[in-house]
N, C-alpha and C. Protein backbone atom coordinates (compact mmCIF):
# COMPACT_ATOMS: atom_id res chain seq x y z
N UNK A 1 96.27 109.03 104.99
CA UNK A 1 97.43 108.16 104.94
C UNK A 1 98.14 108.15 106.28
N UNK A 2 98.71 107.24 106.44
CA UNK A 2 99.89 106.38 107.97
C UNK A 2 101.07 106.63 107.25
N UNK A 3 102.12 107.04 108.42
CA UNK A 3 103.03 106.49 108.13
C UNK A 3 103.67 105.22 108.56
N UNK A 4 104.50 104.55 107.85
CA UNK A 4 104.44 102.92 108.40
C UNK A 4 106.46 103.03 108.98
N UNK A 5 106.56 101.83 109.73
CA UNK A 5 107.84 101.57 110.43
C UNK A 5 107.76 100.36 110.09
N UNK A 6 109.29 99.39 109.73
CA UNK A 6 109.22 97.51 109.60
C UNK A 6 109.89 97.94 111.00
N UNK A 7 109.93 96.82 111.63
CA UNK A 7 110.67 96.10 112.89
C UNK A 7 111.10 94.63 112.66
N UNK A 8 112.03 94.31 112.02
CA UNK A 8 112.14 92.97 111.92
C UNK A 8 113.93 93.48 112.92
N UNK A 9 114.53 91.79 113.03
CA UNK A 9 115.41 91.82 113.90
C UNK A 9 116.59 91.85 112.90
N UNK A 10 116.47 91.53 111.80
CA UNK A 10 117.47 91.42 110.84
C UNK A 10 117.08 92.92 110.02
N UNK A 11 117.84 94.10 109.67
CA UNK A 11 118.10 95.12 109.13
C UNK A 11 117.87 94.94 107.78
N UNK A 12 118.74 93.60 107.32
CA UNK A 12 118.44 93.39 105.62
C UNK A 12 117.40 92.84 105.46
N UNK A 13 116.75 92.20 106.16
CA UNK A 13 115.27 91.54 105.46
C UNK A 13 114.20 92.45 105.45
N UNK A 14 114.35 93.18 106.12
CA UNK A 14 113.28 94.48 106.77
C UNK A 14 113.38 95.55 105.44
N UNK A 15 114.62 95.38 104.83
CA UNK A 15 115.04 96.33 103.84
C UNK A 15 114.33 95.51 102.24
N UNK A 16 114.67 94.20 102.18
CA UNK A 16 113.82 93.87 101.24
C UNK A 16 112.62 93.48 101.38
N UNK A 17 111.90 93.47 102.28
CA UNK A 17 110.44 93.90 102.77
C UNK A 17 109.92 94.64 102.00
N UNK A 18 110.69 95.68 102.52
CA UNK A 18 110.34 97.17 101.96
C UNK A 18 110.12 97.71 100.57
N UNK A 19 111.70 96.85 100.10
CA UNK A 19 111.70 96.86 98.37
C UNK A 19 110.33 96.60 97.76
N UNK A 20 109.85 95.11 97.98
CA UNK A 20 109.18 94.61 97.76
C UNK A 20 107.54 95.50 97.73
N UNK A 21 107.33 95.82 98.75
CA UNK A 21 106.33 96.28 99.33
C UNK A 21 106.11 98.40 98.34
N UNK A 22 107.31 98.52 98.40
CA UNK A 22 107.44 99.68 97.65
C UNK A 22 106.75 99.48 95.66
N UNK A 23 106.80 97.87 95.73
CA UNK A 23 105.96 97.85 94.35
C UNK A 23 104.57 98.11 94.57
N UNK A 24 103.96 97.82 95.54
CA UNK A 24 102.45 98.58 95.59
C UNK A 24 102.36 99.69 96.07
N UNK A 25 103.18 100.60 96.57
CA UNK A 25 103.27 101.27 97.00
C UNK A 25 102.60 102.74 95.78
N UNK A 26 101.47 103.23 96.11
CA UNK A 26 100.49 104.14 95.19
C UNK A 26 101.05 105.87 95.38
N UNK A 27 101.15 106.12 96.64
CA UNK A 27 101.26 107.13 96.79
C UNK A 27 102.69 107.58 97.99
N UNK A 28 102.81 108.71 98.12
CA UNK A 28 103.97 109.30 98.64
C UNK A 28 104.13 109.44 100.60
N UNK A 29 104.32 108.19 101.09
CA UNK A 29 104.05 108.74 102.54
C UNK A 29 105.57 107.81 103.19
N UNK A 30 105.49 108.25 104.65
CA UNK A 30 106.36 107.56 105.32
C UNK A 30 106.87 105.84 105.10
N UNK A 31 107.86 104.94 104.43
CA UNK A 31 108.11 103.69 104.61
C UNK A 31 109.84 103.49 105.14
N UNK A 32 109.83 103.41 106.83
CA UNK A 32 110.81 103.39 107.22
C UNK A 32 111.84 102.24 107.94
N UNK A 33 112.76 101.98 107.80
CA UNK A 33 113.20 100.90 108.20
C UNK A 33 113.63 101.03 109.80
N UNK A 34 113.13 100.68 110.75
CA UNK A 34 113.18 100.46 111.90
C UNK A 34 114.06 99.71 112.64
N UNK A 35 114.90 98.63 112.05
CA UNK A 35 114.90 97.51 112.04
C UNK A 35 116.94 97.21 112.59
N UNK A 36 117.26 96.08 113.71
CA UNK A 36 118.82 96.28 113.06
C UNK A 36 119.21 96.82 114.75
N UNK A 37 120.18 96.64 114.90
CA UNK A 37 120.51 97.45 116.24
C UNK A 37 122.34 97.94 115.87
N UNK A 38 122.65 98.64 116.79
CA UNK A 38 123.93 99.42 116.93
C UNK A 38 125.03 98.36 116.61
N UNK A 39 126.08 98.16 115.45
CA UNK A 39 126.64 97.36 115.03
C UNK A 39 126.13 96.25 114.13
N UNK A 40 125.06 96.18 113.65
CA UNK A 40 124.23 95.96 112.64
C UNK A 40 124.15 94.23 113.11
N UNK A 41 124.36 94.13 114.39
CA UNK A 41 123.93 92.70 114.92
C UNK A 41 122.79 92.28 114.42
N UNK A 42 121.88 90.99 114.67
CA UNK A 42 120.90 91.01 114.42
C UNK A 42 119.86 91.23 115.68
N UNK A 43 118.77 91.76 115.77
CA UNK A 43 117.91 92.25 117.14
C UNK A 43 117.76 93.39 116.78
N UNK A 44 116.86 94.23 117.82
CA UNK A 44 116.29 95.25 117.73
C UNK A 44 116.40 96.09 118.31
N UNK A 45 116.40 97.69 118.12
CA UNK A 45 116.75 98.43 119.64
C UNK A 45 115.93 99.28 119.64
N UNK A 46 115.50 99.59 121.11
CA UNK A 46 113.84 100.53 121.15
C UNK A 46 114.41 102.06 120.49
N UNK A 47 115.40 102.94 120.74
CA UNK A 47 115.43 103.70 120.64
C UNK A 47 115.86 104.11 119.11
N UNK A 48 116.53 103.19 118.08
CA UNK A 48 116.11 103.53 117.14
C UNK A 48 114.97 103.10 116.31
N UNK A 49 114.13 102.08 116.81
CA UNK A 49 112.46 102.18 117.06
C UNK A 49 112.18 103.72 117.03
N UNK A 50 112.28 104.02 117.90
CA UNK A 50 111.61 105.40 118.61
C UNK A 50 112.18 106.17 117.45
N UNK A 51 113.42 106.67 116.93
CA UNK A 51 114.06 107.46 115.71
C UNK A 51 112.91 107.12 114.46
N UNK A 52 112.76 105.96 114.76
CA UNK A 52 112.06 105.42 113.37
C UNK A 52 110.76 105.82 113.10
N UNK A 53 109.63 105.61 114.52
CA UNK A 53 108.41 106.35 114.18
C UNK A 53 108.86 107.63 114.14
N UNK A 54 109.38 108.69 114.67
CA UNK A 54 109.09 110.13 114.52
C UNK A 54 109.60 110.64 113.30
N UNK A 55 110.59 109.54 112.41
CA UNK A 55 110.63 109.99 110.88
C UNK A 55 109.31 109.61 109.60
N UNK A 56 108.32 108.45 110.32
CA UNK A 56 107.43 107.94 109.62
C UNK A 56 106.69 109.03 110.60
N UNK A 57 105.84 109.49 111.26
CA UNK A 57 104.86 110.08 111.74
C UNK A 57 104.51 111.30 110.76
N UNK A 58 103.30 110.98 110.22
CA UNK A 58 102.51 111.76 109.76
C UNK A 58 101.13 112.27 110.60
N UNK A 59 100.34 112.95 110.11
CA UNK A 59 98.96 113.47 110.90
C UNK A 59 98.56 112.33 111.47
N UNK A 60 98.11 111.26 110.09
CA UNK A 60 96.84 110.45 110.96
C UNK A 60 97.69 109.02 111.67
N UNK A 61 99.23 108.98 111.94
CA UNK A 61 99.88 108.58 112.49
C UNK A 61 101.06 107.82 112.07
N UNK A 62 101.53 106.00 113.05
CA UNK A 62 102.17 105.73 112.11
C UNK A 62 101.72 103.93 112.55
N UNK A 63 101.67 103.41 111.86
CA UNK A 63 101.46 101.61 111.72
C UNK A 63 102.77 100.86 111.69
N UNK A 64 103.02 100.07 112.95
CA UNK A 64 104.43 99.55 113.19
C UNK A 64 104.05 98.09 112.49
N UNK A 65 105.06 97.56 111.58
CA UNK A 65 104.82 95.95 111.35
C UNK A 65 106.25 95.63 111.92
N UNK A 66 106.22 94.33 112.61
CA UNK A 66 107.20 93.61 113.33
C UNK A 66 107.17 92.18 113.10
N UNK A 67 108.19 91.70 113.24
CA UNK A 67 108.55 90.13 113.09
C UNK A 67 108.19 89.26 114.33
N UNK A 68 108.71 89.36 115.15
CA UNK A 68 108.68 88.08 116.05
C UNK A 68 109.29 88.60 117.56
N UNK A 69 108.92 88.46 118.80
CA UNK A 69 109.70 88.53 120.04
C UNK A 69 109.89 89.35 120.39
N UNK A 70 111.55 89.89 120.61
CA UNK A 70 111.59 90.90 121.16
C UNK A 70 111.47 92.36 120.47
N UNK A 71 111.21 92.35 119.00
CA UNK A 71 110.46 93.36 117.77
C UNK A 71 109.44 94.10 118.65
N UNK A 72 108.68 93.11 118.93
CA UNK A 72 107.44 93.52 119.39
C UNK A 72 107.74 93.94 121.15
N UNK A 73 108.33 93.51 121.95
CA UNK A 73 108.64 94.11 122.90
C UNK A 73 110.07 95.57 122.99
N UNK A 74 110.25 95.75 121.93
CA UNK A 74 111.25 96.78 121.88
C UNK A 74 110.26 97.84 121.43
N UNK A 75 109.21 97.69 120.31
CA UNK A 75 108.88 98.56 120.19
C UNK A 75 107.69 99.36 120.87
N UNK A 76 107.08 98.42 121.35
CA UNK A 76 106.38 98.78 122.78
C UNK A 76 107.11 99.69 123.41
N UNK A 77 108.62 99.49 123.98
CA UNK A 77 108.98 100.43 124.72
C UNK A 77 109.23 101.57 124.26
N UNK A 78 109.51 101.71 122.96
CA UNK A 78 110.08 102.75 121.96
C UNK A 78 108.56 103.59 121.78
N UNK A 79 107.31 103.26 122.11
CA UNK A 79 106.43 103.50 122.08
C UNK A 79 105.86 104.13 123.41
N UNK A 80 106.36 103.65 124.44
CA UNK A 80 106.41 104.07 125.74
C UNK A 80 108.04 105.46 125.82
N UNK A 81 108.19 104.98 125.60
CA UNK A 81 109.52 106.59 125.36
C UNK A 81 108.66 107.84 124.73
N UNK A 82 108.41 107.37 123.95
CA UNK A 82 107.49 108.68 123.06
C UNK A 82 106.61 109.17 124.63
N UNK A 83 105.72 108.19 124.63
CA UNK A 83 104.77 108.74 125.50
C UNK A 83 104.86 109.71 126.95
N UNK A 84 106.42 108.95 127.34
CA UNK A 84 107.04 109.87 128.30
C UNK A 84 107.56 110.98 127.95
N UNK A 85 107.91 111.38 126.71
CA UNK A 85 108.37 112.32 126.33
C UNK A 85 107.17 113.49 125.85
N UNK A 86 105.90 113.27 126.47
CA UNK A 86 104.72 114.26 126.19
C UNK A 86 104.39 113.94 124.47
N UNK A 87 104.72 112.82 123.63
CA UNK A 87 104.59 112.85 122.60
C UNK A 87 102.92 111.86 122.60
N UNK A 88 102.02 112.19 121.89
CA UNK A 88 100.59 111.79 122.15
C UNK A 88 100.80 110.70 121.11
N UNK A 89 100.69 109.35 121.59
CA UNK A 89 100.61 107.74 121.05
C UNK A 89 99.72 107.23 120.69
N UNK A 90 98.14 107.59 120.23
CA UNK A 90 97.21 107.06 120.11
C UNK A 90 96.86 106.98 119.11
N UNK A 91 97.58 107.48 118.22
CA UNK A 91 97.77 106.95 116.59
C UNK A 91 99.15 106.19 116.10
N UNK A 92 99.49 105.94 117.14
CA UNK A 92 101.07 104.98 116.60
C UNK A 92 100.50 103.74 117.17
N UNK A 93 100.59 102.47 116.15
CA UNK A 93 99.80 100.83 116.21
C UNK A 93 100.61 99.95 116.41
N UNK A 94 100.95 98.84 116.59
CA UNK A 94 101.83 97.69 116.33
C UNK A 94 100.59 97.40 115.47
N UNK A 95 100.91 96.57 114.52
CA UNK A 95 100.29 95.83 113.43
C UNK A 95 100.06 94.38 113.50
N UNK A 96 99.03 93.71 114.09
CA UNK A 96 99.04 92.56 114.75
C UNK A 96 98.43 91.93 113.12
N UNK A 97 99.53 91.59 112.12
CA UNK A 97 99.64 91.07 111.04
C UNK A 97 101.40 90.43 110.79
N UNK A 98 101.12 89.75 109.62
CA UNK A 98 102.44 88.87 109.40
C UNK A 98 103.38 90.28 108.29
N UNK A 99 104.37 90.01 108.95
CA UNK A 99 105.61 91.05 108.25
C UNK A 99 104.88 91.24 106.56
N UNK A 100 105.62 90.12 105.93
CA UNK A 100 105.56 90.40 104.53
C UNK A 100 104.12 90.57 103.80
N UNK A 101 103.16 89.89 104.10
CA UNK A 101 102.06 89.88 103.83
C UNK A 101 101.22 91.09 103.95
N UNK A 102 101.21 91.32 105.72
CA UNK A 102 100.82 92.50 106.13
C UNK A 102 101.05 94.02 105.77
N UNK A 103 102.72 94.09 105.56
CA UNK A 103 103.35 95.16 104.74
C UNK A 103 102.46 95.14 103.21
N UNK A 104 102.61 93.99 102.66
CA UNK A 104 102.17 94.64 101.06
C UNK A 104 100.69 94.92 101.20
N UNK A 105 99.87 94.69 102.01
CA UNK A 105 98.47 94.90 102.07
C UNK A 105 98.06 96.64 102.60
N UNK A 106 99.08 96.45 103.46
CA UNK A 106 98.69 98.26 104.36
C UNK A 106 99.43 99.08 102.97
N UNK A 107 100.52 98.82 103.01
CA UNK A 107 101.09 99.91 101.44
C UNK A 107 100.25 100.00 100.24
N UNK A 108 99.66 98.53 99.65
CA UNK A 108 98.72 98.90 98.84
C UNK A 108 97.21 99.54 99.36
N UNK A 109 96.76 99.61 100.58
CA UNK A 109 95.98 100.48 100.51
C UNK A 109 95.61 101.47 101.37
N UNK A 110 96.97 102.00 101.93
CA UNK A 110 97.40 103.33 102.34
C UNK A 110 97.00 103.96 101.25
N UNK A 111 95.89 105.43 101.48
CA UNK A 111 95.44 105.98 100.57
C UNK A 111 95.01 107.22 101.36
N UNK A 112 94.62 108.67 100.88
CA UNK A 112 94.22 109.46 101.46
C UNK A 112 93.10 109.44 102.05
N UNK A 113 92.19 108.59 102.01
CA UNK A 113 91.40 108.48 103.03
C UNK A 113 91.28 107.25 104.24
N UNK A 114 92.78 106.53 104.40
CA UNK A 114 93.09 105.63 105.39
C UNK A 114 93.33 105.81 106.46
N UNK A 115 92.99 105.76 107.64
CA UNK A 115 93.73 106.14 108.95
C UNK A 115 93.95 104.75 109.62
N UNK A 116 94.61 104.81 110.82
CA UNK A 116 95.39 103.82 111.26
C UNK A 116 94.21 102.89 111.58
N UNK A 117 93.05 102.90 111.94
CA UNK A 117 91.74 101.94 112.23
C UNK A 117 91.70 101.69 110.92
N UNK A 118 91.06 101.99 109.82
CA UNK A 118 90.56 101.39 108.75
C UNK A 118 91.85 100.32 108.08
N UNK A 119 93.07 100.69 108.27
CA UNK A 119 94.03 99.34 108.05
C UNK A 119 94.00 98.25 108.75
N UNK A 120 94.32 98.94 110.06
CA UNK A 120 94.22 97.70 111.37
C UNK A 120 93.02 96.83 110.76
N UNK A 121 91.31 97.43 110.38
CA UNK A 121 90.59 96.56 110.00
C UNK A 121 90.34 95.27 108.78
N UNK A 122 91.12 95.89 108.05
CA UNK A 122 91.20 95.22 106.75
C UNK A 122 92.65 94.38 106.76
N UNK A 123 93.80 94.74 107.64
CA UNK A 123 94.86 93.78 108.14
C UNK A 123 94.09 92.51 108.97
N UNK A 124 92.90 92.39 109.29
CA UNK A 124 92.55 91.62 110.55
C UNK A 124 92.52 89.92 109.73
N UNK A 125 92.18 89.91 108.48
CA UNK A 125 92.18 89.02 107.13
C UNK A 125 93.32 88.37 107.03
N UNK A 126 94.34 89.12 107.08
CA UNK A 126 95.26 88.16 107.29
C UNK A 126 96.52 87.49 108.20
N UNK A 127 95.60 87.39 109.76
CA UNK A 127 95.59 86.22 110.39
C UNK A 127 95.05 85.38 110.06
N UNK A 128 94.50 85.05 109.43
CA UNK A 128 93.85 83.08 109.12
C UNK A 128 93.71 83.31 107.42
N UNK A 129 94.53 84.47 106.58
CA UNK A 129 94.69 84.24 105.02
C UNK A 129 95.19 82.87 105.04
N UNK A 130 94.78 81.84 104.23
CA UNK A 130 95.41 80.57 103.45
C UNK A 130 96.31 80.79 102.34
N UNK A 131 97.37 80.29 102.12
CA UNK A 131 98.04 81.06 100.89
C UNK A 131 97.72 79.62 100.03
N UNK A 132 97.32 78.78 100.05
CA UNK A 132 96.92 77.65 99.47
C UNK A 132 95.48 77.50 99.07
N UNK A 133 95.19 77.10 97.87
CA UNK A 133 94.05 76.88 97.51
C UNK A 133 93.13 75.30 97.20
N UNK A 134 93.82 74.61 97.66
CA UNK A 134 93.48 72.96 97.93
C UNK A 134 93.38 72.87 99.12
């Protein structure tokens, strides 16, 4: 099992993400809200990024899902902080999947024998999922 981080720029959507995502949710591991910056503006800030993986970090690591822009460039850096700080990054991911979608897919099959590759692989599906069937 991963532990997982949301990064969205809005604090509350990231939070019912989570809700949501906590219904497939099988077993007992890291699901942390990342998300939100100092004064609960909307945007993102690397360093409680950075707070956020080292409360989700488990052994086989942790799987970041993010929204849009600067999500994904904050937590890059928040990812680069770790690394300067002698902390070894090669199991912490950005999740190149869609927030809500992506979240309920890695939670439902985060399992004890998942590590951060075998999600990343089975997340890869839904970039070009159709949610339409016509």
């Amino acid at each position: 099992m991963v532990g997982f981080v949301v990064v969205s720029h809005s604090k509350e959507l990231a939070e019912a993400v989570i809700n949501l995502a906590n219904e497939m949710k099988k077993y007992n591991f890291p699901l942390i809200n990342g998300s939100g910056t100092d004064g609960d503006f909307l945007g993102s800030n690397p360093l409680t990024i950075k707070e956020s993986i080292l409360k989700a970090k488990i052994d086989k690591g942790v799987l970041i899902f993010v929204d849009i822009g600067s999500s994904v460039l904050n937590t890059q850096v928040a990812i680069d902080f770790l690394a300067n700080e002698g902390i070894n990054t090669e199991n912490i991911k950005i999740a190149d999947a869609p927030l809500v979608e992506g979240l309920i897919a890695g939670v439902a099959i985060n399992d004890e024998k998942a590590d951060i590759n075998s999600i990343l692989d089975e997340l890869k599906e839904f970039k070009t999922f159709s949610k339409l069937t016509y």
